[in-house]
Every structure is written in structure tokens, then in C-alpha cells.
C-alpha atoms as a PDB file:
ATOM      1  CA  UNK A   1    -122.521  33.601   6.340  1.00  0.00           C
ATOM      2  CA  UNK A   2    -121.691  37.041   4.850  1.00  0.00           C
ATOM      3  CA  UNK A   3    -123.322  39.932   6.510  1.00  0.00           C
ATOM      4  CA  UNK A   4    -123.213  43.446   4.723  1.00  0.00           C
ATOM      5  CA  UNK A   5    -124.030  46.648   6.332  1.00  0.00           C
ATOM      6  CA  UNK A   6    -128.030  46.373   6.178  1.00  0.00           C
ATOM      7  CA  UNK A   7    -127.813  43.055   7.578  1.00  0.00           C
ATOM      8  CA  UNK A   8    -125.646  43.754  10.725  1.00  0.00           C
ATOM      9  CA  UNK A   9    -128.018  47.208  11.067  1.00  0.00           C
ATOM     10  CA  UNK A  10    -131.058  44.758  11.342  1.00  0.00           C
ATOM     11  CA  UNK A  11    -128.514  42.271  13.840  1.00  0.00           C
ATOM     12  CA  UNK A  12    -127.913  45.824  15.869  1.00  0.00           C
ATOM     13  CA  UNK A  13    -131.780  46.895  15.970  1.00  0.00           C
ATOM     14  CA  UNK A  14    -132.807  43.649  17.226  1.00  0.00           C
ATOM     15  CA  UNK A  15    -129.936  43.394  19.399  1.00  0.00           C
ATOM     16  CA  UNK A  16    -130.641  46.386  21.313  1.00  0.00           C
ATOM     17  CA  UNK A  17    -134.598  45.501  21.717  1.00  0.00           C
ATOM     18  CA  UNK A  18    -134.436  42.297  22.859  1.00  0.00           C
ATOM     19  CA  UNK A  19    -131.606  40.900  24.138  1.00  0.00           C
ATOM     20  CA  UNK A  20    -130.033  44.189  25.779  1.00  0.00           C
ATOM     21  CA  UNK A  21    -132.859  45.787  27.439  1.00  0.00           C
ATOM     22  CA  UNK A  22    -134.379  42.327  28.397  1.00  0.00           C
ATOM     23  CA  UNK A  23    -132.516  39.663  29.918  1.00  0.00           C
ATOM     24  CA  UNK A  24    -129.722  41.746  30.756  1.00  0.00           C
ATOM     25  CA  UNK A  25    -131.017  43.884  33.369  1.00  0.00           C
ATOM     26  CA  UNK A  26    -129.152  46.707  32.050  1.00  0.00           C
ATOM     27  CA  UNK A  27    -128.601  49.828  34.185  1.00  0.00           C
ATOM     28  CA  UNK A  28    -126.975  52.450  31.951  1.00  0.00           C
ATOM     29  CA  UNK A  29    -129.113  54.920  30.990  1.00  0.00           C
ATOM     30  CA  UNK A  30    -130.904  54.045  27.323  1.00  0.00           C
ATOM     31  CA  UNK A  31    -128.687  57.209  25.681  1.00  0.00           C
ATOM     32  CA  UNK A  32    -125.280  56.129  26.910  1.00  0.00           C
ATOM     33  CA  UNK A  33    -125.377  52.609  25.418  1.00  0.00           C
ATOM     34  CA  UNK A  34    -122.644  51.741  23.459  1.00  0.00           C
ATOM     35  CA  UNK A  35    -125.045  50.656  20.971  1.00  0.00           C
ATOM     36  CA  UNK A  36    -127.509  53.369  20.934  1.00  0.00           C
ATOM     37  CA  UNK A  37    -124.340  55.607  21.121  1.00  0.00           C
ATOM     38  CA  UNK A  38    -123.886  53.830  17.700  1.00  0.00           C
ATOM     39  CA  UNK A  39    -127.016  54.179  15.739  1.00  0.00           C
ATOM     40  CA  UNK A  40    -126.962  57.594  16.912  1.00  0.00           C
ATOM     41  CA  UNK A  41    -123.549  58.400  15.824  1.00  0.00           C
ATOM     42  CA  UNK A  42    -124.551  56.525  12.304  1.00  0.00           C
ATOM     43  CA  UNK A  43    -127.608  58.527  11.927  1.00  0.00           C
ATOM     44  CA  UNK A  44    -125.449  61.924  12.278  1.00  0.00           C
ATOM     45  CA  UNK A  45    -125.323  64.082   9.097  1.00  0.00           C
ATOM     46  CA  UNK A  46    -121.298  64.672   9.666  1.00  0.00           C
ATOM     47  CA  UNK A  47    -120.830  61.178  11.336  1.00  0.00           C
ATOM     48  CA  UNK A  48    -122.096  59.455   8.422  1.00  0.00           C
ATOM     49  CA  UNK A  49    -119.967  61.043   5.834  1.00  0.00           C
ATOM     50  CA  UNK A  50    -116.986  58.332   6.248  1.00  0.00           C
ATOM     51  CA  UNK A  51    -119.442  55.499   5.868  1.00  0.00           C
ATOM     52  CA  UNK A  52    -118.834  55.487   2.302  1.00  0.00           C
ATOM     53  CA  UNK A  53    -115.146  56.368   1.683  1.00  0.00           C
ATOM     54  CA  UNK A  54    -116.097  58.732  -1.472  1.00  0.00           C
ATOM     55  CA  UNK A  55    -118.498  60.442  -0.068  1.00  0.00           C
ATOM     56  CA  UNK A  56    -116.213  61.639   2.416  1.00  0.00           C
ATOM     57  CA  UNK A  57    -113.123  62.200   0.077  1.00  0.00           C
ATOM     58  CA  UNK A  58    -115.579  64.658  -1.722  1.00  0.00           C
ATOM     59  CA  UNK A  59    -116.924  66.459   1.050  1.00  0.00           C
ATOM     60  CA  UNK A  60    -113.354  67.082   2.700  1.00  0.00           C
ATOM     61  CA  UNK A  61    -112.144  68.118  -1.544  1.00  0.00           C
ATOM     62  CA  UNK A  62    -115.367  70.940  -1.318  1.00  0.00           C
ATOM     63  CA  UNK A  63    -114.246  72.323   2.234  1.00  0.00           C
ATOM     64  CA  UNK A  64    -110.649  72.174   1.305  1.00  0.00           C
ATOM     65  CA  UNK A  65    -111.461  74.102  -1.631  1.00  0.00           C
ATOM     66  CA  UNK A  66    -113.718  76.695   0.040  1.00  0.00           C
ATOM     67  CA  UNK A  67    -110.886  77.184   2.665  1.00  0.00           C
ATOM     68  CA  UNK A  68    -108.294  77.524  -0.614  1.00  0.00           C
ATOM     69  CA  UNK A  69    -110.160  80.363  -1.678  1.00  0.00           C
ATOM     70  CA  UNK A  70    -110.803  81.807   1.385  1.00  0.00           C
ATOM     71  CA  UNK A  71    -107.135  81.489   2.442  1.00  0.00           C
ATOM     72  CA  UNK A  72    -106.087  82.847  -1.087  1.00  0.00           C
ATOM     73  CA  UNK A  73    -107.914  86.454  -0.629  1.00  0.00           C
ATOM     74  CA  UNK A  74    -106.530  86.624   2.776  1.00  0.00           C
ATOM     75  CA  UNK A  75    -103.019  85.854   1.537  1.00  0.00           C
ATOM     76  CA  UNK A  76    -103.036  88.189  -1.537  1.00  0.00           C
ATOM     77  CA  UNK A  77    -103.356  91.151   1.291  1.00  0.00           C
ATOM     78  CA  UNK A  78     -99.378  90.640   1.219  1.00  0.00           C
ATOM     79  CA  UNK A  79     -97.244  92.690  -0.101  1.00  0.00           C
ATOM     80  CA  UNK A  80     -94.344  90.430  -0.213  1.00  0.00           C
ATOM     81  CA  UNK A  81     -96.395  87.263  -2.222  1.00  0.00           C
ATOM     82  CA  UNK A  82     -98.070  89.951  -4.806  1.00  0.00           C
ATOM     83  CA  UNK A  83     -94.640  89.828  -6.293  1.00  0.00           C
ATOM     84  CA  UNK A  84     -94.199  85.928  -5.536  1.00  0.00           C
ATOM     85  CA  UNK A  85     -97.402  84.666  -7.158  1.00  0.00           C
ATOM     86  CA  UNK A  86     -96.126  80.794  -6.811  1.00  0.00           C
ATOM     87  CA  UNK A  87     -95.318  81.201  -3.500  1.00  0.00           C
ATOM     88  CA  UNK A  88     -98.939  83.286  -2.858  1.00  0.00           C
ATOM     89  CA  UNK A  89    -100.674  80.087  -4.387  1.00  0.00           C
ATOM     90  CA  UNK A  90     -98.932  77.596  -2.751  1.00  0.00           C
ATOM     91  CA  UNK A  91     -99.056  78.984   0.331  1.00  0.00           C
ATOM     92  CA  UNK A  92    -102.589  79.532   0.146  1.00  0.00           C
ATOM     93  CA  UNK A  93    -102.747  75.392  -1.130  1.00  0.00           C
ATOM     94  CA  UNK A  94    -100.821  73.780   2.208  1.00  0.00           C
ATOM     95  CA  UNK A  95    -102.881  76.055   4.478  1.00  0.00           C
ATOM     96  CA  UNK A  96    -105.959  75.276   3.208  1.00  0.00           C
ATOM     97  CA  UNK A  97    -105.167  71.635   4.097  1.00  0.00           C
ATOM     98  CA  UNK A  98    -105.870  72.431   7.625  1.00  0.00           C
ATOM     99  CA  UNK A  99    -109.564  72.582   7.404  1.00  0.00           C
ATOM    100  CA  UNK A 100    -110.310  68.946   6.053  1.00  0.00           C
ATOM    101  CA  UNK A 101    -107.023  67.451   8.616  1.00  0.00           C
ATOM    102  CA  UNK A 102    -109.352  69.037  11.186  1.00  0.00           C
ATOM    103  CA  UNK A 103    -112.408  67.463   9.555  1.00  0.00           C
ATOM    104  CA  UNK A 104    -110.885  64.029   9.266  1.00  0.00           C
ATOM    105  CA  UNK A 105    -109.588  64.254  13.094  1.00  0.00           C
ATOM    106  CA  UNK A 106    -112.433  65.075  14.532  1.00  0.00           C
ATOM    107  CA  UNK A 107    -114.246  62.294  12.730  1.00  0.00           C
ATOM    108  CA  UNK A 108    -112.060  59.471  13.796  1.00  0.00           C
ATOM    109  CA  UNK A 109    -111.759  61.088  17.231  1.00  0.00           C
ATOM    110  CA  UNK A 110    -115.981  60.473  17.623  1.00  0.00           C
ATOM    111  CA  UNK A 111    -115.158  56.759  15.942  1.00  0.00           C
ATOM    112  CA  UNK A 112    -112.725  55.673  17.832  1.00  0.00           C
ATOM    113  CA  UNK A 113    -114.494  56.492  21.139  1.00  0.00           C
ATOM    114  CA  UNK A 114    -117.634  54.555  19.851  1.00  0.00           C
ATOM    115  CA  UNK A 115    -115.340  51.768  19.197  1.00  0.00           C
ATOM    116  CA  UNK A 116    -113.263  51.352  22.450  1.00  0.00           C
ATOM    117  CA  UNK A 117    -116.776  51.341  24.022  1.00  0.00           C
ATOM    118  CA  UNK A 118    -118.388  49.064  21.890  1.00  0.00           C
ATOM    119  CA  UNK A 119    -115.129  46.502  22.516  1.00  0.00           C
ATOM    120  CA  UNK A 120    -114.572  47.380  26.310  1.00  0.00           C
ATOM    121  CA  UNK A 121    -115.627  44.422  28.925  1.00  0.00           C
ATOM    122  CA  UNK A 122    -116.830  47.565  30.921  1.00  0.00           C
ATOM    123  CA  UNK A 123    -119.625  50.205  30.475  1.00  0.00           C
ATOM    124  CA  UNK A 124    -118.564  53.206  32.204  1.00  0.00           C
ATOM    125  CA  UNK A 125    -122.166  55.170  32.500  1.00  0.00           C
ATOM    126  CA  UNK A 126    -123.582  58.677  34.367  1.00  0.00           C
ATOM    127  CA  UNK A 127    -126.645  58.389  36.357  1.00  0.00           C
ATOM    128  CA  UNK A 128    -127.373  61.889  36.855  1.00  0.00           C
ATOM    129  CA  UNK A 129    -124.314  63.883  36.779  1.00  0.00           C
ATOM    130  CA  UNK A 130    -120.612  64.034  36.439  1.00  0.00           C
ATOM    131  CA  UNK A 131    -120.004  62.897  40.481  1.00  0.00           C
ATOM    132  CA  UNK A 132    -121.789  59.701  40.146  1.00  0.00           C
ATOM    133  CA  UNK A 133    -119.575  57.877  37.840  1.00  0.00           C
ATOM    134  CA  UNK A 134    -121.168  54.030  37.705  1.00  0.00           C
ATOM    135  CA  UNK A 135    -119.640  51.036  35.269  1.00  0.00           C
ATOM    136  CA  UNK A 136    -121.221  47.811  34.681  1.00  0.00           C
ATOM    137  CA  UNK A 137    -119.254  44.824  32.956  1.00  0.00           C
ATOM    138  CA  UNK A 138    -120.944  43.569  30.139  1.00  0.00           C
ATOM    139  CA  UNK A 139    -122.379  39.613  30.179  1.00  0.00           C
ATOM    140  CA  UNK A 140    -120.198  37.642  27.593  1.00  0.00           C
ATOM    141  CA  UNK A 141    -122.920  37.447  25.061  1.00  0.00           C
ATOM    142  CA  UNK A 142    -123.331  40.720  24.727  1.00  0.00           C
ATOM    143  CA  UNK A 143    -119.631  41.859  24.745  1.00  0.00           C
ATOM    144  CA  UNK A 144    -119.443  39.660  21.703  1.00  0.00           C
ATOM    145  CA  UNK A 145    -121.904  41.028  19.656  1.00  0.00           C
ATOM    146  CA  UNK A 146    -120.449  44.606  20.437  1.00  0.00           C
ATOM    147  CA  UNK A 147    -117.236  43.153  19.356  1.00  0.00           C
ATOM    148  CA  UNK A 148    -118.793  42.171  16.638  1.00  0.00           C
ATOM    149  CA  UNK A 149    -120.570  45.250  15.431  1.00  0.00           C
ATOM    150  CA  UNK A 150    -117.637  46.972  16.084  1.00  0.00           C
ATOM    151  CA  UNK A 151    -115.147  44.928  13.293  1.00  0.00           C
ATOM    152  CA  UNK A 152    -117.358  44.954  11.050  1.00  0.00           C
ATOM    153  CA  UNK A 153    -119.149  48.685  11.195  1.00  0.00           C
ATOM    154  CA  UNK A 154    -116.147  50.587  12.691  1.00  0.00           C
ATOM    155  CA  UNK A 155    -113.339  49.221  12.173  1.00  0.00           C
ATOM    156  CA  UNK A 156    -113.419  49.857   8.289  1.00  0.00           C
ATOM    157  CA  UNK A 157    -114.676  53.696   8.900  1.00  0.00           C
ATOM    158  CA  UNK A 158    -111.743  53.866  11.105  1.00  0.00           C
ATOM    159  CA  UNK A 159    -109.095  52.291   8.756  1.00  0.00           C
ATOM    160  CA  UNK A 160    -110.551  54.465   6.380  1.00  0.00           C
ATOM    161  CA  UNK A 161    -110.022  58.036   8.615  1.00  0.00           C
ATOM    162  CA  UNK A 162    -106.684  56.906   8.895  1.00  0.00           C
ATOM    163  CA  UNK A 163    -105.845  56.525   5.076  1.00  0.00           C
ATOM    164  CA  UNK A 164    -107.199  59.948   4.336  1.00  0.00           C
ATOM    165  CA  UNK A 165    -105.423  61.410   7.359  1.00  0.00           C
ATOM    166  CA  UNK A 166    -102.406  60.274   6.479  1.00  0.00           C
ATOM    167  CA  UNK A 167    -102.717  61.413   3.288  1.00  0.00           C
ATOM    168  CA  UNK A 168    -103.620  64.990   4.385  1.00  0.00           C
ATOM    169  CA  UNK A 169    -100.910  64.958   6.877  1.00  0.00           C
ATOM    170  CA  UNK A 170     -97.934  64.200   4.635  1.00  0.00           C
ATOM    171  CA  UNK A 171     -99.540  66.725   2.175  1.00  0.00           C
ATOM    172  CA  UNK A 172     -99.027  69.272   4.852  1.00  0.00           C
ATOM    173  CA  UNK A 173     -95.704  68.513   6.124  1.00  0.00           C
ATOM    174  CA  UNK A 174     -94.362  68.276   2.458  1.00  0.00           C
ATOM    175  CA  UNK A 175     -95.557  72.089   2.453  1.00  0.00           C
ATOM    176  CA  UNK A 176     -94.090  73.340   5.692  1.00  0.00           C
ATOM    177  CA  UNK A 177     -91.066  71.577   4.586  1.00  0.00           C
ATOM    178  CA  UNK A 178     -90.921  73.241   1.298  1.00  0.00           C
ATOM    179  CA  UNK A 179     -91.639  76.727   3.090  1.00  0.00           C
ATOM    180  CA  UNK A 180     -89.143  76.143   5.839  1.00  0.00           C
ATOM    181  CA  UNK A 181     -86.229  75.091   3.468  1.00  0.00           C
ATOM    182  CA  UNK A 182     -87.410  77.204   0.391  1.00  0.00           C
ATOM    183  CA  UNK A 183     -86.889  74.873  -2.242  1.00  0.00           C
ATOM    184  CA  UNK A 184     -88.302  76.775  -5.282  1.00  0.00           C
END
């Protein structure tokens, strides 16, 4: 059986009606469910972006590009790269990376913490406030349907954070290296 993503989303919604909030007597609170914290995460406008891999390229090419602009007219205040124009523009190109490296972190950080509770044997859960920490182990059933959400929702999105990450990361460093050793 081959499920794609519409068919584990209908696997998830019935999941968390009937067998979740039914026979397990569950005690964490309905909005601190791994599950729920899952559908909620997926229904985010930012969250969703790395969903579909090209989607999210483009979005992180249009901020990196609005932050390339913005961090050319701040860099052309300079006195020292008005006479340096290569220098001025690449400059203004390695900085700019930080904005989408930012992006892409902060999107696998929100991810990956869905994930490690999704595949954790325990549910760590508030009942009212930070003081009353509770956790409740998961029944085996249920722990493997989590699992299973998990490889085959997350685990792709995450791979995928990572790619671009990397990517976005050795872009950078190649930059500080070529300003710290001034190679052209």
C-alpha cells in the first residue's frame, strides 16, 4: 500500500478523533498533542512553505533578494567600497545570505521539535502552567502511528531543511572566507 500526503492527512484526522481521544484516555491537553501540534504546524502560512521543496526555495530566493538590496544601499554608505564596486556587491551578496539561513533554521528548528515528539515513547504535557510539568507514555498503538506520521510527513520536510541549509551555509562561509583571505 502506497500512501501519499492526502492519504496519511485523512490516516492523521481520523487518528486523532477516534482512536486518540477515545480509547486512550488521554490526559494532555487537546492543544499540546503531538498530533494536533502537527496539523497545526501544517496549517501555518510559514510552516507550510517547506512542504513542497520549490515553494520554499522560491520564497527564501525573494527574501534573500529583498535583503540583497536592502544590504546593498546600506553598504554603498562606504566610502572605502564606492571605489571597490566588486567588493561593494559581493559583500552586499554573502550578507544577504543571512536572512534566508535564518529562515531555513528556524523552520527546521519548529520541525524537528514536532518530530522528536511525534517519535518519543513519552508525552511531556502542561496542565496549567510551567510548575506542573506532567508526561504520559504513549500506548504502543499509538506510538506507532506517530512514528509513522512522522517518516513519512516530517522526515522528508526535514531532509529537505537540511539540503537547503547546507547549501546556504557553505554559500556563506565561501564568502567570509573570501573576505577574510582577500582573494580577488
Amino acid at each position: 500500500m502506497i500512501l501519499n500526503h492526502s492519504g496519511v492527512m485523512e490516516i492523521i484526522l481520523y487518528f486523532r478523533d477516534c482512536y486518540f481521544m477515545n480509547n486512550f484516555k488521554c490526559p494532555v491537553p487537546r492543544e499540546q498533542q503531538p498530533i494536533n501540534q502537527f496539523i497545526e504546524l501544517s496549517k501555518s502560512t510559514i510552516f507550510s512553505w517547506p512542504k513542497k521543496r520549490k515553494s520554499l526555495i522560491l520564497v527564501l530566493i525573494k527574501f534573500w533578494l529583498g535583503a540583497f538590496v536592502l544590504f546593498l544601499i546600506i553598504s554603498s554608505g562606504s566610502i572605502y567600497f564606492q571605489t571597490f564596486i566588486l567588493k561593494y556587491i559581493l559583500l552586499s551578496f554573502f550578507s544577504s545570505l543571512s536572512v534566508p539561513l535564518l529562515i531555513s533554521l528556524r523552520l527546521y528548528l519548529g520541525w524537528n521539535h514536532i518530530f522528536k515528539r511525534l517519535t518519543s515513547e513519552k508525552v511531556e504535557y502542561e496542565e496549567s502552567g510551567w510548575y506542573d510539568g506532567q508526561v504520559w507514555i504513549k500506548p504502543l498503538v499509538l506510538k506507532e502511528k506517530e512514528s509513522l506520521i512522522a517518516s513519512i510527513e516530517v522526515k522528508p520536510i526535514l531532509e529537505n531543511l537540511i539540503q537547503i541549509f547546507s547549501i546556504i551555509s557553505i554559500l556563506t562561509l565561501s564568502g567570509i572566507l573570501l573576505f577574510q583571505y582577500n582573494i580577488f
